[in-house]
Protein backbone atom coordinates (compact mmCIF):
# COMPACT_ATOMS: atom_id res chain seq x y z
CA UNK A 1 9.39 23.06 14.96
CA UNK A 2 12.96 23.57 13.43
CA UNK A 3 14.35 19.84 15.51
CA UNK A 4 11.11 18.33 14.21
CA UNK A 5 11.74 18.92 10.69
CA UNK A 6 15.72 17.77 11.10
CA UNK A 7 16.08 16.11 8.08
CA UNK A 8 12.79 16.01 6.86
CA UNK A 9 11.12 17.31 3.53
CA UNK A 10 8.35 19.42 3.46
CA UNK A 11 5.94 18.41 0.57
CA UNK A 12 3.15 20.78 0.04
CA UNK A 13 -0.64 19.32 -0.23
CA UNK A 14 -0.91 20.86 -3.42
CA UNK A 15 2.24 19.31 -4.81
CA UNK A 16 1.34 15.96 -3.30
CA UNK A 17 0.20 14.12 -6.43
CA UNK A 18 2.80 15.33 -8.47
CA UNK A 19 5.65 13.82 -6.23
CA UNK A 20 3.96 10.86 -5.73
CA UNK A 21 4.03 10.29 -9.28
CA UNK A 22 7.68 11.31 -9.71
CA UNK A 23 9.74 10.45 -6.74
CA UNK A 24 9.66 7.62 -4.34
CA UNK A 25 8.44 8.87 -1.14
CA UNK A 26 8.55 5.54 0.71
CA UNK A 27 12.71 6.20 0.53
CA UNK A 28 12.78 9.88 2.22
CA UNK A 29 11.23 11.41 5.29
CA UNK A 30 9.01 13.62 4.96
CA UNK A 31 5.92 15.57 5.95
CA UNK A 32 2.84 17.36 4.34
CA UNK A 33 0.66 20.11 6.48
CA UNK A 34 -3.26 20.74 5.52
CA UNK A 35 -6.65 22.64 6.85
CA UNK A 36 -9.52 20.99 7.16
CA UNK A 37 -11.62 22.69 4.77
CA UNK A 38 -14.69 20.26 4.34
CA UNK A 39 -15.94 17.81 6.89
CA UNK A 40 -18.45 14.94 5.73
CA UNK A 41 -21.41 13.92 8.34
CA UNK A 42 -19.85 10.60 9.59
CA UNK A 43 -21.06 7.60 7.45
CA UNK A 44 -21.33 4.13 8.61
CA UNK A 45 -19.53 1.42 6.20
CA UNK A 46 -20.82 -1.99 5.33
CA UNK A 47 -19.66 -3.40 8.27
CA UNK A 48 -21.22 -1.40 10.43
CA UNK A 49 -18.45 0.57 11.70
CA UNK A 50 -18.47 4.63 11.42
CA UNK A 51 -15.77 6.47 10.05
CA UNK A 52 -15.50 10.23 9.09
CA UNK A 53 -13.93 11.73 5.59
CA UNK A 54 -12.08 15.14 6.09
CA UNK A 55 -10.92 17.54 2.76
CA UNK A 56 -7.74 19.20 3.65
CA UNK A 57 -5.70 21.69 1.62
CA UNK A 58 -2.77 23.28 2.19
CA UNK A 59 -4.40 27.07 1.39
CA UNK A 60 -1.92 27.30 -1.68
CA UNK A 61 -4.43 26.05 -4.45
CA UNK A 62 -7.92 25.34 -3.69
CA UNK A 63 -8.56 23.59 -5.99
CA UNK A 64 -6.70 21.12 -4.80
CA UNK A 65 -7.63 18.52 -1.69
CA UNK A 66 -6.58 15.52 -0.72
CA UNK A 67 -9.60 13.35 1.12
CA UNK A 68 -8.51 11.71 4.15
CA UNK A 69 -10.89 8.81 5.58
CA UNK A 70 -10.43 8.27 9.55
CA UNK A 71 -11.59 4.66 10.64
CA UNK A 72 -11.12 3.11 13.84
CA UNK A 73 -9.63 4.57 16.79
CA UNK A 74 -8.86 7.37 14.52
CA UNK A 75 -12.23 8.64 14.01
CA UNK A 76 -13.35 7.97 17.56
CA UNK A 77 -10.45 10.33 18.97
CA UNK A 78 -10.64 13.11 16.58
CA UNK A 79 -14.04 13.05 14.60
CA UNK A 80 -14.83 16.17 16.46
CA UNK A 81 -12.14 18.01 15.30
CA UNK A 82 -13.42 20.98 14.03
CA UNK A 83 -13.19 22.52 10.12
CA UNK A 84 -10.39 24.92 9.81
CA UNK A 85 -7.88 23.00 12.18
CA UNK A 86 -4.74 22.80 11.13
């Protein structure tokens, strides 16, 4: 884990919206870590296709997720996953 994170920044869920507002991410490398906490039944979008929505959180402060939506290849590979992964 220590060569993977060579040079990287660790940015907590929790703090995710706050450094998005006040840095500019798209300049540094770094990565976030989060639980599943909450997994939606998959839903099918207007186009027919099915994607899944995930709540993760970092365990830190509940009350703060961050929803991710899978789509594509994506959801087909991991829309089993189950809650509580990391």
């Amino acid at each position: 884990m220590d060569r993977k994170m060579a040079n990287r920044k660790l940015i907590r869920l929790s703090q995710l919206k706050n450094k998005l507002a006040t840095e500019n991410l798209e300049e540094i490398d770094w990565v976030t870590f989060g639980v599943i906490v909450k997994k939606v039944t998959p839903q099918s979008a207007n186009n027919g296709r099915t994607f899944s929505i995930w709540r993760l959180n970092d365990l830190r402060d509940l009350k703060e997720c961050v929803s991710l939506f899978l789509f594509g290849e994506v959801h087909k590979e991991h829309w089993k996953t189950d809650q509580g992964t990391v």
